[in-house]
Every structure is written in structure tokens, then in C-alpha cells.
Protein backbone atom coordinates (compact mmCIF):
# COMPACT_ATOMS: atom_id res chain seq x y z
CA UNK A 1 42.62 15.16 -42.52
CA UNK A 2 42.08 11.71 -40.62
CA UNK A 3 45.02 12.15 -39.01
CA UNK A 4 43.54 15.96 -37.54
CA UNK A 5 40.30 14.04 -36.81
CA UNK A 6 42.21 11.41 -34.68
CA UNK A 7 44.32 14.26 -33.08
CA UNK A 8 40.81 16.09 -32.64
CA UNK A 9 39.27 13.57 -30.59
CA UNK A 10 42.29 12.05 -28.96
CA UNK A 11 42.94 16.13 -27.01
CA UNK A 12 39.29 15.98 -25.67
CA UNK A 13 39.09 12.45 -24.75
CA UNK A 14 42.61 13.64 -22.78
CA UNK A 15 40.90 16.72 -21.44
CA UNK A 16 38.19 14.74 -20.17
CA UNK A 17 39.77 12.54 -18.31
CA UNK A 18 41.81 14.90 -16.92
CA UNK A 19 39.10 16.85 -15.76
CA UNK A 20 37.80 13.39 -14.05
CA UNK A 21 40.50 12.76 -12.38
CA UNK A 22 41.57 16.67 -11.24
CA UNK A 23 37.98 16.13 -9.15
CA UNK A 24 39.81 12.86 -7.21
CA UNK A 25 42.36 15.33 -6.36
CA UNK A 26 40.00 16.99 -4.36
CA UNK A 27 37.91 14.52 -2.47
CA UNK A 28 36.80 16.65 0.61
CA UNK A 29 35.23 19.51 -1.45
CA UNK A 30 34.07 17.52 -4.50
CA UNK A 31 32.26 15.20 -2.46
CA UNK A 32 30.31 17.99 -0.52
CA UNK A 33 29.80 19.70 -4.09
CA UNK A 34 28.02 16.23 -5.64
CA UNK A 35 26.56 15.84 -2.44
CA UNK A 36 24.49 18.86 -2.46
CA UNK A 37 24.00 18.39 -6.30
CA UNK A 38 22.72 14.62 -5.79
CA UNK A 39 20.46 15.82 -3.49
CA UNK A 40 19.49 18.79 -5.48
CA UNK A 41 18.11 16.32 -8.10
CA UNK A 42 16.71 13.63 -5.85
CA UNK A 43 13.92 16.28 -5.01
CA UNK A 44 12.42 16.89 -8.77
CA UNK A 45 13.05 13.10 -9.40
CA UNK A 46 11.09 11.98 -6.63
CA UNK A 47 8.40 14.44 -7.10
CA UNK A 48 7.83 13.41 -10.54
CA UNK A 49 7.37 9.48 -9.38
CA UNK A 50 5.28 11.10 -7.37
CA UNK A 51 2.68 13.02 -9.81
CA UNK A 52 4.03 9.68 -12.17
CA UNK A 53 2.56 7.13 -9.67
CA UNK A 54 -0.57 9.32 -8.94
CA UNK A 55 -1.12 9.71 -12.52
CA UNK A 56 -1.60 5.92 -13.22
CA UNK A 57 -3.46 5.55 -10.66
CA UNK A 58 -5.34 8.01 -12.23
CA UNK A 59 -5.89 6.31 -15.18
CA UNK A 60 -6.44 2.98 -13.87
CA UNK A 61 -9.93 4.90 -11.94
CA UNK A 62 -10.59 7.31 -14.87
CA UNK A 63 -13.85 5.84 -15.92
CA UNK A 64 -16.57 4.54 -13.46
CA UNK A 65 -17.37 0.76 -13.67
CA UNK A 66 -20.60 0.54 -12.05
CA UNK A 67 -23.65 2.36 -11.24
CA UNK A 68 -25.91 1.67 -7.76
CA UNK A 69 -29.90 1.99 -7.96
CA UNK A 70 -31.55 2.31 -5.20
CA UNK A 71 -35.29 0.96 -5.32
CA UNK A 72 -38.70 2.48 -3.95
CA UNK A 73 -39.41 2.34 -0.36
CA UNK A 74 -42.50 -0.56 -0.70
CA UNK A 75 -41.66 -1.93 -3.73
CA UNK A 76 -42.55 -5.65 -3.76
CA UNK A 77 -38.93 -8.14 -4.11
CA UNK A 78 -41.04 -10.04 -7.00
CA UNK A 79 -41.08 -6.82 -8.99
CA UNK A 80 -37.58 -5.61 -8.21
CA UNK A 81 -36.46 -8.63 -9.66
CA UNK A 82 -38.29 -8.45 -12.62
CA UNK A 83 -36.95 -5.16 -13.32
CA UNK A 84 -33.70 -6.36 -12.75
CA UNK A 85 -34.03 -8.94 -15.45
CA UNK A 86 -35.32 -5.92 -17.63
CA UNK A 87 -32.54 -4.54 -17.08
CA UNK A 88 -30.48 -7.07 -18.15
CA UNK A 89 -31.61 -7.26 -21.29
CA UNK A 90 -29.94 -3.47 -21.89
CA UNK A 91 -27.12 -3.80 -24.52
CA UNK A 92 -25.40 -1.06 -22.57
CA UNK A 93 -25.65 -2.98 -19.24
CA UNK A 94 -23.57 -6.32 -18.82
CA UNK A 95 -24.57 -7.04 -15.49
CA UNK A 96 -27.25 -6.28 -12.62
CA UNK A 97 -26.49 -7.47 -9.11
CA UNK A 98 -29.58 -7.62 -6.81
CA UNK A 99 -29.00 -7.20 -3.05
CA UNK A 100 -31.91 -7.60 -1.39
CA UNK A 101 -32.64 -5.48 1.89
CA UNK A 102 -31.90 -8.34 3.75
CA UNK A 103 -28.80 -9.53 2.18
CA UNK A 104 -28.13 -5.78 2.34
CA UNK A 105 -28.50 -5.75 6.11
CA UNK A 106 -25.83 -9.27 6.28
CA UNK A 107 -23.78 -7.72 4.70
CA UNK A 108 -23.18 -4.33 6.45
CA UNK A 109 -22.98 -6.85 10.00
CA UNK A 110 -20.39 -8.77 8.42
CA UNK A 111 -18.12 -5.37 6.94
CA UNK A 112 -18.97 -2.47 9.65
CA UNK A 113 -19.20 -4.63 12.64
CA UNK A 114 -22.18 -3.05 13.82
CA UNK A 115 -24.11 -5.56 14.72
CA UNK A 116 -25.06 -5.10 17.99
CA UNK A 117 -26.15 -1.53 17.31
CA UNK A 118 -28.37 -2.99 14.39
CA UNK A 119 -29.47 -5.20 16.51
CA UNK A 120 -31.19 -2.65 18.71
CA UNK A 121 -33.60 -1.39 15.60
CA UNK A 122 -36.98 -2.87 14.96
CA UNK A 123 -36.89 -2.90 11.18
CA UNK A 124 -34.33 -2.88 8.39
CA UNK A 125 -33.95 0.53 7.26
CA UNK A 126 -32.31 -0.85 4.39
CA UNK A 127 -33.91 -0.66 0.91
CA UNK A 128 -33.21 -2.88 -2.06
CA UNK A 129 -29.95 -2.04 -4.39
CA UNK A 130 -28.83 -2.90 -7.42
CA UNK A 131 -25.16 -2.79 -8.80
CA UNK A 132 -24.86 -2.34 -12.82
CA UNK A 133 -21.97 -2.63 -14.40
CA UNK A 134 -22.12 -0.97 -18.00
CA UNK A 135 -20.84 -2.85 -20.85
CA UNK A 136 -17.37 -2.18 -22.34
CA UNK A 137 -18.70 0.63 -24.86
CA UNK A 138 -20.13 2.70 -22.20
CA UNK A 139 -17.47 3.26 -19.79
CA UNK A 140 -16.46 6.29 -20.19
CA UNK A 141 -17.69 8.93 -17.70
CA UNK A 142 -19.98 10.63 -20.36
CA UNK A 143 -21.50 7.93 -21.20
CA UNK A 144 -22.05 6.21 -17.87
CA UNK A 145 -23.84 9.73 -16.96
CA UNK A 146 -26.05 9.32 -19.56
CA UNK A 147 -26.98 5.87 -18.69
CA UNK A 148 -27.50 7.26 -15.29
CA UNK A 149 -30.15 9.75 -16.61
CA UNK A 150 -31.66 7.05 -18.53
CA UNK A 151 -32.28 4.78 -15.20
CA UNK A 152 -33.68 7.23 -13.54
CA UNK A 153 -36.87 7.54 -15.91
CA UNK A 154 -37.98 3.97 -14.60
CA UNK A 155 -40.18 4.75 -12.10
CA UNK A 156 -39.46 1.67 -9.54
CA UNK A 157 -35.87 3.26 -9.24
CA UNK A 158 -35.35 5.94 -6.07
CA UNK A 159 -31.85 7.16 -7.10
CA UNK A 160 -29.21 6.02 -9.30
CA UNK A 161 -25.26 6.63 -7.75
CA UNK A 162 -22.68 7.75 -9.95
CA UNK A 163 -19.37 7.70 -7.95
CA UNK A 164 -17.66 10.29 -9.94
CA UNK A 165 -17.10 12.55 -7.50
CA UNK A 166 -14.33 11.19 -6.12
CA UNK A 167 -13.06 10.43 -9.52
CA UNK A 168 -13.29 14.48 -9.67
CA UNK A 169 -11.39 14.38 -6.12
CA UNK A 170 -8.60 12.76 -7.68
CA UNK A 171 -7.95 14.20 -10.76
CA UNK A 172 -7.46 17.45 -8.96
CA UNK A 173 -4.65 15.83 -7.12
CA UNK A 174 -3.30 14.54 -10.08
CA UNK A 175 -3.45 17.77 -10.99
CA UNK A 176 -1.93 19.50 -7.87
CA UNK A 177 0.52 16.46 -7.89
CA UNK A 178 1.69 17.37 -11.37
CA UNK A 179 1.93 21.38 -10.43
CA UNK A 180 3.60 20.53 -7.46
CA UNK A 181 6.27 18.56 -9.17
CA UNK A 182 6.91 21.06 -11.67
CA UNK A 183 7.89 23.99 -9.82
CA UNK A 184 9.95 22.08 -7.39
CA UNK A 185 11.80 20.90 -10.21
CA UNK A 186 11.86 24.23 -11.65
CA UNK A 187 13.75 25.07 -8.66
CA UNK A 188 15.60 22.66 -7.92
CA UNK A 189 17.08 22.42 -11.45
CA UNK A 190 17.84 26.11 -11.52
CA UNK A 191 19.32 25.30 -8.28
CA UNK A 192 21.76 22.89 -9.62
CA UNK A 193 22.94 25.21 -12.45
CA UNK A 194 24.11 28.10 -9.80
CA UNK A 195 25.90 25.31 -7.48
CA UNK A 196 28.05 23.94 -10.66
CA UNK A 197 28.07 27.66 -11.94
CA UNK A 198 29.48 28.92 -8.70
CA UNK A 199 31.77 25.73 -8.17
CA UNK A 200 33.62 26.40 -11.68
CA UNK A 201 33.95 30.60 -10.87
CA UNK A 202 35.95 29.89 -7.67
CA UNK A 203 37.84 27.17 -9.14
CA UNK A 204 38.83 29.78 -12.05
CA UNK A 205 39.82 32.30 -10.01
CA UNK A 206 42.06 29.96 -8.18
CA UNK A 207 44.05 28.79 -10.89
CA UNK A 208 44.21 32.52 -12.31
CA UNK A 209 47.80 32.49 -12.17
CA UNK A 210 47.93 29.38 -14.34
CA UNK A 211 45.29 31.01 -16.84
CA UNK A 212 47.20 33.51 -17.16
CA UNK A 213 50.31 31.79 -18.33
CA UNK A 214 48.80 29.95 -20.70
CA UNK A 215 47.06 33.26 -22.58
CA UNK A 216 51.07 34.28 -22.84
CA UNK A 217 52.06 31.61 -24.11
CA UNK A 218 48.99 31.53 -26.60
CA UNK A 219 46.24 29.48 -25.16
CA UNK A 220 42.95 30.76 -27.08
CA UNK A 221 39.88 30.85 -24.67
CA UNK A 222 38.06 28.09 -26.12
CA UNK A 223 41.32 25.77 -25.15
CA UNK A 224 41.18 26.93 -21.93
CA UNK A 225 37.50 26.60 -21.41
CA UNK A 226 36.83 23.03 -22.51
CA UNK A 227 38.67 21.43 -19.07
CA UNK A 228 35.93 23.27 -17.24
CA UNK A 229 33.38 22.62 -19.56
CA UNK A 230 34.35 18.54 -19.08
CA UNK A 231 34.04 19.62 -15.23
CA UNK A 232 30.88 20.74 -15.70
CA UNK A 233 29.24 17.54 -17.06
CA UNK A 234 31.36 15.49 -15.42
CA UNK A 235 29.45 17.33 -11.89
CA UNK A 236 26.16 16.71 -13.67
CA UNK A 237 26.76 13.30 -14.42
CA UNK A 238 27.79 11.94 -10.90
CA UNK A 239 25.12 14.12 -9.47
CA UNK A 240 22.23 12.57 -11.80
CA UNK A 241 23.74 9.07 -11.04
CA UNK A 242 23.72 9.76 -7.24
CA UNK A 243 19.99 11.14 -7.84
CA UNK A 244 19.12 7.77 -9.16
CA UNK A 245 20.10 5.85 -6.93
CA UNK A 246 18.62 8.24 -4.34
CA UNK A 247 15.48 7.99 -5.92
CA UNK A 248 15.62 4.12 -5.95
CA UNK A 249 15.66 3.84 -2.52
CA UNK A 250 13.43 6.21 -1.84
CA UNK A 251 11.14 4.12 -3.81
CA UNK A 252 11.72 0.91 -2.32
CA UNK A 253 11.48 2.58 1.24
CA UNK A 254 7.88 4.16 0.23
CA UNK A 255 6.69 0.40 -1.66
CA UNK A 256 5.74 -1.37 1.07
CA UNK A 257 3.81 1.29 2.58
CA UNK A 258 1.86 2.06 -1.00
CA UNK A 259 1.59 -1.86 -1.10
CA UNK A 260 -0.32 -1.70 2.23
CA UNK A 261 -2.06 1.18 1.60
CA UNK A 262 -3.46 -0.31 -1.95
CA UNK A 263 -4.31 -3.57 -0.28
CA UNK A 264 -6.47 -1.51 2.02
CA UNK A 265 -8.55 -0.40 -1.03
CA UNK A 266 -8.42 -4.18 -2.14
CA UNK A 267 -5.87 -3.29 -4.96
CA UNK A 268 -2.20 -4.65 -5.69
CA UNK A 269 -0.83 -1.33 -6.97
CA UNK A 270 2.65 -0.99 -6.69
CA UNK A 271 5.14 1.63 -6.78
CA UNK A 272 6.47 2.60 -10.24
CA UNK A 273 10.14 3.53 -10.27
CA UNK A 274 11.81 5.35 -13.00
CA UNK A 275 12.45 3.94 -16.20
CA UNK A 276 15.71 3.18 -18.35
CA UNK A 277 14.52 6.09 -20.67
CA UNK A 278 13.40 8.55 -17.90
CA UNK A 279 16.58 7.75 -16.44
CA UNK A 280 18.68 8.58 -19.49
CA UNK A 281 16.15 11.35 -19.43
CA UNK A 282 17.90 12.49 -15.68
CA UNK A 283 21.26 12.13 -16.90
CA UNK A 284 20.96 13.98 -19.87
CA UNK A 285 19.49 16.64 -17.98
CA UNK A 286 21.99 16.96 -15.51
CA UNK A 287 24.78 16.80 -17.83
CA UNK A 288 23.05 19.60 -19.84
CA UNK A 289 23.20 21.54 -16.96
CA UNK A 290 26.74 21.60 -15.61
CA UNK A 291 27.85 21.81 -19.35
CA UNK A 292 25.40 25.14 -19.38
CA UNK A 293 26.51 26.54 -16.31
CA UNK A 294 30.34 25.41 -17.10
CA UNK A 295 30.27 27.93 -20.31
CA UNK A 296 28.48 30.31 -18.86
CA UNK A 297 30.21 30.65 -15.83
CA UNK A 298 33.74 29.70 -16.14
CA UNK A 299 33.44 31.40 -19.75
CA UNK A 300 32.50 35.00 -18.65
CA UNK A 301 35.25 34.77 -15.78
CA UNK A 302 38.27 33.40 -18.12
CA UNK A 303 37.35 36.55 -20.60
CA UNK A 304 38.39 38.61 -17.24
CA UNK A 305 41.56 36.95 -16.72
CA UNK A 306 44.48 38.63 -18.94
CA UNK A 307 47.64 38.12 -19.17
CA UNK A 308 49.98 40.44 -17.05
């Protein structure tokens, strides 16, 4: 029974690496064939760094991190400063920042580069802000609303800003970035299964003679099959590995422009590339796919084929 085992494994370890090397024979066709299918997988690969990347970022911004009062028109610096060391005393607050109109005023010069045009008004038009940063327990955007609620019941305090709406802004493009990737890949995958589908037919019907002598001579179907079958997932495998390394350079071509785009928005976000699992992930994928398309393809087409 060992010795069937070892004969077992020792026909398909043959067949595969005959079917390797019959797509050497080949190199003209085969390579516009992995082509198409490396390029076939770049797309969903790159899409889902894409809704990936966008997606951390995501969760890096999900919860706001600090609230901005704005004080009464006319209230007096002594008491804005008093209320900012009430405020201080909050065990959901773990800082208060207090700009002063003034400072306010220096510092818009400094970052808009307006200053001539500010120099032109007769009085600051500024009022007094404070930045509040809630403590680690109330970070979440729930809760930081309801400490926003809670502010505004002091009576010294104009408005309190909540910057969640952009938060809201980009959670829908996660959102649409996530969508997005999905039905490209969708298509793209389905895509790769007719390519390798309709690459095994025509190579069937091209060796039909040789099919055919084999069912006389008493070739079951299944014997016949696995060569394409090996063809099959050898096409998905070369086609996920060509993907990957598509996708790598894709994402050290896009780095240095996220890199500069992050530093903008004083951050040092960098691209995230695919990881040895999601790889795997790729590969397994593709190879599931040109096995799939091998056996159903090739399979329906060799049932055709009888002996004359």
C-alpha cells in the first residue's frame, strides 16, 4: 500500500512538472496569457491597499482628541482664566489650553500669512479659545459629544467645536473605498477565471487528436484532466506572483507621494503594503481559480472529445 502511495504521488508530482514545463514550450503565448492574468490581479490587489491604507487611517482619526470653546464676546481675560482652571479640575478633561485673543491674532500672522491684511483692521476680531483635550476614558466620539453638551451649560462659553464632521467625511470614504474595492475585485477575479477557462478550452481542442488516442487506448477522464488541472494553478500561481510584485511597486511608486501628502497634515503615515499572510492570501486565491476554471473548463470539453 506504501508502495501505491509512493507511486500515487510520484505520477502527479510528474504531471506537474510536466505541465510547468509544456508552458516554457510556449513562451510567446504563455507570456501574453500571464501577462493579462498578472495584470488582471494587480487591479483588486491594489484596490484593497487602497480601502486597506484608508482604513487605518481611519482608525488612527476614529475618535476626536480635543474639543475648542470659544468664549463670550466681553468676557474679562481674568475670568476666562479662572474658568479655565475650573475646568481643569474635570476628571474627564486632562488638559485646557488658553489662547488668548491676542496670542490668537500671532498666531494666525505667523500660519496664514495675512498679516498685512490684518494689519489694515482696527481691532482684533478674535475672541478667546480654549483647546480641551478629554482624558483617555472619554475619547470616544459618544462620549466626547456628551462632554460637548456638558460645556456648553457654562455660561462664559459661546460655542464648543466638535470636529466630527470630517471624521463623518471620512468614514464614508472608507466606506466608498471599501465598496469600490470589492466590486472591482469581483470583476476582476471573475475575469481571471474566464481568461484561464478559455486558455485551457483552446488548448484542449488542439491536442484533440492526442485526447483521443489516449481514450483508445484507455485513458479515464480524470487521467487526462489532471495535466490541465496542474495548468490551471500553475497560470494562477505565476499570475498572483506577478500581481505581487506589481502591487509592490505600485506601492513604493505611490509612498513618497502619501509620505508628502501626510507630512502636509503634520503626520508620518506611510504606505502599508501587503502582508506575508495577505499575500499567501493572493496566491491561494489565484491558484483556486485556475484550478476552478481548469476543471470546469477543460473538464466539460474532454467529456466532448471521443474516441473515433
Amino acid at each position: 500500500m506504501a508502495r501505491n502511495k509512493h507511486g500515487f504521488f510520484a505520477i502527479h508530482k510528474q504531471q506537474a512538472v510536466a505541465a510547468l514545463q509544456d508552458l516554457f514550450k510556449r513562451p510567446l503565448g504563455n507570456v501574453l496569457t500571464l501577462a493579462v492574468l498578472a495584470l488582471a490581479l494587480t487591479l483588486p490587489a491594489t484596490f484593497y491597499l487602497l480601502a486597506k491604507n484608508v482604513a487605518l487611517v481611519g482608525q488612527a482619526w476614529e475618535s476626536p482628541t480635543q474639543l475648542t470653546l470659544y468664549i463670550e464676546e466681553g468676557i474679562a481675560e481674568p475670568t476666562a482664566n479662572r474658568l479655565a482652571g475650573e475646568l481643569r479640575g474635570w476628571s474627564e478633561i486632562e488638559s485646557v489650553e488658553y489662547i488668548s485673543p491676542d496670542e490668537g491674532l500671532q498666531q494666525f500672522r505667523q500660519n496664514a500669512g495675512f498679516d498685512q491684511a490684518l494689519s489694515l483692521l482696527d481691532e482684533n476680531p478674535l475672541p478667546a479659545v480654549m483647546v480641551i483635550r478629554p482624558t483617555e476614558n472619554w475619547q470616544s466620539s459618544a462620549q466626547a459629544t456628551a462632554l460637548a453638551a456638558k460645556l456648553r451649560t457654562e455660561s462664559a462659553i459661546a460655542e464648543v467645536r466638535l470636529d466630527s464632521d470630517w471624521l463623518q467625511r471620512l468614514a464614508a470614504i472608507k466606506q466608498l473605498a471599501i465598496t469600490l474595492a470589492t466590486i472591482v475585485s469581483g470583476l476582476m477575479l471573475i475575469a481571471v477565471f474566464l481568461i484561464v477557462g478559455n486558455t485551457l478550452r483552446l488548448q484542449v481542442l488542439n491536442q484533440k487528436d492526442e485526447i483521443q488516442v489516449m481514450k483508445l487506448v484507455g485513458a479515464t477522464d480524470q487521467f487526462i484532466l489532471r495535466p490541465y488541472l496542474y495548468t490551471g494553478v500553475w497560470y494562477g500561481l505565476i499570475g498572483g506572483i506577478s500581481a505581487w510584485v506589481l502591487t509592490a511597486i505600485v506601492t513604493i511608486l505611490l509612498d513618497s507621494a502619501v509620505a508628502t501628502l501626510a507630512g502636509l497634515y503634520e503626520s508620518s503615515y506611510r504606505l502599508v503594503g501587503l502582508s506575508w499572510d495577505e499575500t499567501l492570501i493572493l496566491l491561494m486565491i489565484a491558484a483556486f481559480l485556475g484550478l476552478g476554471a481548469a476543471r470546469l473548463s477543460a473538464g466539460r470539453h474532454l467529456k466532448e472529445i471521443e474516441p473515433v
